[in-house]
C-alpha atoms as a PDB file:
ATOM      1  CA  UNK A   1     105.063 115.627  95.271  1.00  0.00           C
ATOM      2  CA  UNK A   2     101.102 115.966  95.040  1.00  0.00           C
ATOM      3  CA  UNK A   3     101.166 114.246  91.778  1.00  0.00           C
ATOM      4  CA  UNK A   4     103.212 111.643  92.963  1.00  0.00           C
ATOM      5  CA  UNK A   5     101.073 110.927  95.869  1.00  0.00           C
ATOM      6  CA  UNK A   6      97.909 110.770  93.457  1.00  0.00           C
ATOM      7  CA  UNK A   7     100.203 108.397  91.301  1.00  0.00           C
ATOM      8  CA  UNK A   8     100.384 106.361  94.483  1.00  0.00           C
ATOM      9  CA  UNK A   9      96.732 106.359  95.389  1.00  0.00           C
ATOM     10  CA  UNK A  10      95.661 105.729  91.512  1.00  0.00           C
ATOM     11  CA  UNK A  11      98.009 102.908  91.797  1.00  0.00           C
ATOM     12  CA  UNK A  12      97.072 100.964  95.086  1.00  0.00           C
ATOM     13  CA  UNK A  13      93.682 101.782  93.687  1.00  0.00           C
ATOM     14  CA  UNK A  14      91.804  98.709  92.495  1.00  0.00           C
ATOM     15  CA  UNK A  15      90.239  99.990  89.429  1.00  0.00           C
ATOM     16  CA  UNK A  16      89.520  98.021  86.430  1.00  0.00           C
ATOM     17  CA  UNK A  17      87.978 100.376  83.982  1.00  0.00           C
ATOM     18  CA  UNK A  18      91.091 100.000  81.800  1.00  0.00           C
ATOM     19  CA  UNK A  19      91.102 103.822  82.181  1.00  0.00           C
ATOM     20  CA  UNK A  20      88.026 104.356  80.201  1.00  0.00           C
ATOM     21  CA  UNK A  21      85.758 107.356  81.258  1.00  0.00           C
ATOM     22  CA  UNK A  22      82.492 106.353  83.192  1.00  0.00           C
ATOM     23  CA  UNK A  23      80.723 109.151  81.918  1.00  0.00           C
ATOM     24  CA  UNK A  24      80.693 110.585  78.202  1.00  0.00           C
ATOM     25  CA  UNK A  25      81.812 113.642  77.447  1.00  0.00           C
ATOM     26  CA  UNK A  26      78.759 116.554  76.633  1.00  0.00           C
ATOM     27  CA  UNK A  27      78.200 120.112  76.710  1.00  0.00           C
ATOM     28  CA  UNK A  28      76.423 120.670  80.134  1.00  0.00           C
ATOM     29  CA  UNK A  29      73.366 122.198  79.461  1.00  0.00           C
ATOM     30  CA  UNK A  30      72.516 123.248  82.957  1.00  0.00           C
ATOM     31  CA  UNK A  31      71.628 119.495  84.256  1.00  0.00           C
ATOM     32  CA  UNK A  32      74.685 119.557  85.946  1.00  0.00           C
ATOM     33  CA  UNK A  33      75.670 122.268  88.393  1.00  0.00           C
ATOM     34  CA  UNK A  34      79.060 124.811  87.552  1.00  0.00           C
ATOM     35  CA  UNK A  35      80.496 123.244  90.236  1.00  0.00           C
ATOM     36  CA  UNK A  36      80.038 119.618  89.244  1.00  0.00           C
ATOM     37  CA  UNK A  37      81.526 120.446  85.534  1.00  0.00           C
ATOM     38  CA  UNK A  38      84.562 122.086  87.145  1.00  0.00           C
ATOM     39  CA  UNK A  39      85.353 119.185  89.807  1.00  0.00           C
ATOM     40  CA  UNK A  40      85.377 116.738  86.473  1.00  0.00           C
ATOM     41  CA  UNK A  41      87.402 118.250  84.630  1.00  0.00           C
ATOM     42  CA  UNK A  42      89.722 118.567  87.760  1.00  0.00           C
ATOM     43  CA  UNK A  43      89.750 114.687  87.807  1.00  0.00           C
ATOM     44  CA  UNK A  44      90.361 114.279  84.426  1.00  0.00           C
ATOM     45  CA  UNK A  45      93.355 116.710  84.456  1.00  0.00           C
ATOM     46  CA  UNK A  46      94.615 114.877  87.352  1.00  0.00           C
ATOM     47  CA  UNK A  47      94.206 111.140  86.230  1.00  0.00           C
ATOM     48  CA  UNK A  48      95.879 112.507  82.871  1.00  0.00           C
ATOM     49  CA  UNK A  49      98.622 114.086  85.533  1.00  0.00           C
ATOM     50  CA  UNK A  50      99.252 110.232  86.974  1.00  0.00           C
ATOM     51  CA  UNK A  51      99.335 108.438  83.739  1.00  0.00           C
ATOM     52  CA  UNK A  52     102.042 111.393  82.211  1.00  0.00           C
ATOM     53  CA  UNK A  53     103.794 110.555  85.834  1.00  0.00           C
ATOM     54  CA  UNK A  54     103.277 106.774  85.403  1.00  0.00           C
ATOM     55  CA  UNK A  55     104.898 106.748  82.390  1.00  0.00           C
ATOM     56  CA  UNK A  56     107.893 108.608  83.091  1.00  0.00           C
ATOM     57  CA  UNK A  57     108.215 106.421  85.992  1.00  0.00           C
ATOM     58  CA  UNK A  58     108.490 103.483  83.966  1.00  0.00           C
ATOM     59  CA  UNK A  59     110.908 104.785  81.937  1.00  0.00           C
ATOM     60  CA  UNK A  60     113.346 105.006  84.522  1.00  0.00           C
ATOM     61  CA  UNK A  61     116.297 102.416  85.217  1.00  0.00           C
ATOM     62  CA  UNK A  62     115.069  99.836  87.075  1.00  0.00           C
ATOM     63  CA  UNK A  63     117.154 101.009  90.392  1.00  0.00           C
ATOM     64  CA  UNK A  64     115.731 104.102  90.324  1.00  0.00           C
ATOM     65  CA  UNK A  65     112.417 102.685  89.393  1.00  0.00           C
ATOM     66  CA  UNK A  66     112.344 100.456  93.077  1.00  0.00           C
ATOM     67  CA  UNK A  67     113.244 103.702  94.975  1.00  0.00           C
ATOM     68  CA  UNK A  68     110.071 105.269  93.515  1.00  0.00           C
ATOM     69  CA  UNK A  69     108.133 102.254  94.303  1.00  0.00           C
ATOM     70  CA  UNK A  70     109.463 101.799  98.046  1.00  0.00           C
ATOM     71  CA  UNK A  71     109.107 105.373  98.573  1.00  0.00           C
ATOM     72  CA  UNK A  72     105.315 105.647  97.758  1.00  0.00           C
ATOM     73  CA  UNK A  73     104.146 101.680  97.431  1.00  0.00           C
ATOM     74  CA  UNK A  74     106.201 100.393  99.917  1.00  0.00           C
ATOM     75  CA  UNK A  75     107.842  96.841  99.864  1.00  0.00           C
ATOM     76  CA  UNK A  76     111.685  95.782 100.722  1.00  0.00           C
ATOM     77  CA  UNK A  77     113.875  98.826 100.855  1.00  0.00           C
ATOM     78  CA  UNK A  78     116.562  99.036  98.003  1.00  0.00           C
ATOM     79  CA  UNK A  79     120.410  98.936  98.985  1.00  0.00           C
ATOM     80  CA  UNK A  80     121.573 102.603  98.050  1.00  0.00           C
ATOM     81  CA  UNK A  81     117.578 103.844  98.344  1.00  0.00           C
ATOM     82  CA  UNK A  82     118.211 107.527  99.413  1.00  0.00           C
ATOM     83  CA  UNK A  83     120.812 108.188  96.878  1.00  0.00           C
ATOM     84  CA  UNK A  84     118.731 106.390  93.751  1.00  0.00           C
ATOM     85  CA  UNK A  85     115.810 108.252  95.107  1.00  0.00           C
ATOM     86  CA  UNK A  86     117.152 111.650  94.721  1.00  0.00           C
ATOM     87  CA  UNK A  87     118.134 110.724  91.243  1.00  0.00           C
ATOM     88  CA  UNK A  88     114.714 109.293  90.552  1.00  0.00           C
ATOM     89  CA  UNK A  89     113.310 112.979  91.908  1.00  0.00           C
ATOM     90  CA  UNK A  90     115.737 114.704  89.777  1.00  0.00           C
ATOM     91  CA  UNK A  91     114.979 112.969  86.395  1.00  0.00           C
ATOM     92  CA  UNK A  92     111.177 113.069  86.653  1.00  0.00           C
ATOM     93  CA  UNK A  93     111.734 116.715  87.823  1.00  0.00           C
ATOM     94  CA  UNK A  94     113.669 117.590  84.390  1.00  0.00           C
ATOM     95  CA  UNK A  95     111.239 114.970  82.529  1.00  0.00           C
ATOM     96  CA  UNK A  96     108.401 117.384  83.861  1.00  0.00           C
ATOM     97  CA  UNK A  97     109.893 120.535  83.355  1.00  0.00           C
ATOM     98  CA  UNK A  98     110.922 119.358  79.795  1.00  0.00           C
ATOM     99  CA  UNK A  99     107.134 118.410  78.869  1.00  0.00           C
ATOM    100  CA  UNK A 100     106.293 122.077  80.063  1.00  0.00           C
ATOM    101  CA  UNK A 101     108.649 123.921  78.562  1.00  0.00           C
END
């Protein structure tokens, strides 16, 4: 659910980088504190989290698709939401679990 709320956030977000990194990638070097290095790569790890959710979402029929989108985006409920959600929850659960294992 954490990952889906990011996935919401990143997508009411208005960003247009075109998800291109506003820093470059280097070897720290001791310009940049531990701490500084380690919350980057945390963001990194969790934008490529939203795009891995993103897509999965949009892979989904498009029923299933609105109950995602009403649940976390908002908008006109769907007829049938609460069961089409629970199927939306299941398949991105197995397409998770699937990409892990």
């Amino acid at each position: 659910m954490d990952i889906l709320d990011d996935w919401s956030r990143w997508m009411k977000s208005d960003n247009h980088k075109l998800g291109f990194p506003n820093k470059s990638s280097y070897f720290s070097t001791g310009g940049e504190s531990t701490s500084e290095v380690f919350q980057d790569m945390l963001e990194a790890s969790d934008l490529q989290n939203v795009k891995i959710i993103d897509s999965i979402i949009d892979d989904l029929p498009q029923n299933l698709k609105q109950s995602i989108h009403y649940r976390f985006l908002g908008g006109k409920k769907p007829i049938l939401y609460e069961k089409y959600f629970n199927q939306a929850m299941e398949k991105i659960h197995s397409k998770i679990i699937n990409k892990i294992y």
